[in-house]
Protein backbone atom coordinates (compact mmCIF):
# COMPACT_ATOMS: atom_id res chain seq x y z
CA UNK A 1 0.00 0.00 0.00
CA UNK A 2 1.17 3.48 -0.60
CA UNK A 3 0.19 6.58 1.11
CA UNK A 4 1.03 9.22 -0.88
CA UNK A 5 1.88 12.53 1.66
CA UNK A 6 4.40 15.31 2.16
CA UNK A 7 7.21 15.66 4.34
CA UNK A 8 10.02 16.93 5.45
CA UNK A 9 12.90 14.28 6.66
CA UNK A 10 14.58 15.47 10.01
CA UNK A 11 18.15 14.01 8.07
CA UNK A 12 18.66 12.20 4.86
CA UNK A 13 20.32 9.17 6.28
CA UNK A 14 18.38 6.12 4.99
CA UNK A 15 19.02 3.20 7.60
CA UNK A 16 16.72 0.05 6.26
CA UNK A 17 16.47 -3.91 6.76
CA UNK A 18 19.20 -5.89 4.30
CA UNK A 19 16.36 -8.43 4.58
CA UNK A 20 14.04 -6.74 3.08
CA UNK A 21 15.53 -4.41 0.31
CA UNK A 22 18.67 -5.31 -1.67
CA UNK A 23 19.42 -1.14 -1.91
CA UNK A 24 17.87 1.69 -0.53
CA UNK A 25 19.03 5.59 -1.90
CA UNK A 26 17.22 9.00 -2.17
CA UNK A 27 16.47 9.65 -5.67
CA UNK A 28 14.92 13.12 -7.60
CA UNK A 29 11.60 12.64 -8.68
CA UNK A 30 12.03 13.28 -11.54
CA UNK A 31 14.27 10.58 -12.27
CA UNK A 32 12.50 7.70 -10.57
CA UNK A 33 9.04 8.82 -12.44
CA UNK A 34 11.44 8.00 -15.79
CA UNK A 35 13.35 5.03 -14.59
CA UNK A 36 13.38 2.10 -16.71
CA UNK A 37 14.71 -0.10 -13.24
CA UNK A 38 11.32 1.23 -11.05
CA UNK A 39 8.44 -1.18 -10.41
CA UNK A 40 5.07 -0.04 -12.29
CA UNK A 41 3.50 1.38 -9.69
CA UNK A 42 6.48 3.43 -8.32
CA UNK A 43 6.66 4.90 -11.63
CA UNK A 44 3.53 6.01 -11.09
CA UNK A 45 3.34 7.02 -7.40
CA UNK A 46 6.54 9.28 -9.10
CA UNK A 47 4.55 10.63 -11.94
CA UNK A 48 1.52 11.28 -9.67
CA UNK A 49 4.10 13.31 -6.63
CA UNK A 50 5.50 15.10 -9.55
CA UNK A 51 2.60 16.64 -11.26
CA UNK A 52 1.07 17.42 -7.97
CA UNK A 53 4.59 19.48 -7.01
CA UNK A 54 4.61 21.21 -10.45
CA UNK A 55 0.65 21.43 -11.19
CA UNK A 56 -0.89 21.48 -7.75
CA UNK A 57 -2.07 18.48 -5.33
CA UNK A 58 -5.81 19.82 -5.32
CA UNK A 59 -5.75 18.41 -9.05
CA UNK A 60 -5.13 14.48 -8.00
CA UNK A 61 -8.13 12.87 -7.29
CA UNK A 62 -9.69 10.06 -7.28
CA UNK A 63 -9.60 6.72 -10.13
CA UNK A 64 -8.21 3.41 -9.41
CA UNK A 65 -5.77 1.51 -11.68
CA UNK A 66 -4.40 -1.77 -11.22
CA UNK A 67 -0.85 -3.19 -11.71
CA UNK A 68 0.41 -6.45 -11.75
CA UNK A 69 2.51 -7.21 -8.34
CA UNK A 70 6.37 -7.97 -9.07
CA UNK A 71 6.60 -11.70 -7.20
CA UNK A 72 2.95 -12.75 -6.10
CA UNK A 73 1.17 -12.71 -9.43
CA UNK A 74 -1.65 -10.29 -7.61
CA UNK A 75 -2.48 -7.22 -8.32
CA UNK A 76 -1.83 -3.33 -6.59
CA UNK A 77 -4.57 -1.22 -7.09
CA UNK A 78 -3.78 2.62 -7.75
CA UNK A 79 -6.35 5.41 -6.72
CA UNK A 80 -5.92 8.93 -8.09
CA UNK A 81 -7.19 11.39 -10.72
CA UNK A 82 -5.91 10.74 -13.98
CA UNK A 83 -2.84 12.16 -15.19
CA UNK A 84 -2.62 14.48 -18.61
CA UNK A 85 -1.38 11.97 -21.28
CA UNK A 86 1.98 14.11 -21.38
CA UNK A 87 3.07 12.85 -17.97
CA UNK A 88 1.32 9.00 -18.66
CA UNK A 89 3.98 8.63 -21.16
CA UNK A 90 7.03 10.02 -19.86
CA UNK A 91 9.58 7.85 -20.68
């Protein structure tokens, strides 16, 4: 599940489990949204943070898309307002 909200972090240290994730870094948003190495859905958790920054976060609202899960063979289901085609296909 993501919860998409805005913060500041009180350092930029990133201390994480070595069980869990193989790497952990900070990255601009703008790079992970065009990442070929991102899952689907971070992609487009990215896309979404970066129009809200740039366009306003009043404008994301509500839809739901669905995305396969990496391992599990499930699905994620994504709920916001759709994006303008020119950030849907940033590549």
């Amino acid at each position: 599940m993501y919860v998409i909200c805005r913060m500041e972090p009180s350092s930029f240290r990133i201390s994480f489990c070595q069980h869990e994730c193989l790497r952990c870094e900070w990255m601009d948003l703008e790079e992970l949204a065009r990442t070929k190495n991102a899952t689907p859905i971070t992609s487009n958790v990215a896309k979404l943070l970066l129009f809200g920054y740039r366009e306003g976060f009043d404008r994301i609202d509500i839809t739901m898309r669905e995305f396969p899960a990496v391992y599990t063979g499930l699905f994620y289901k994504l709920y916001h307002r759709e994006l303008p085609e020119s950030y849907r296909n940033m590549t």
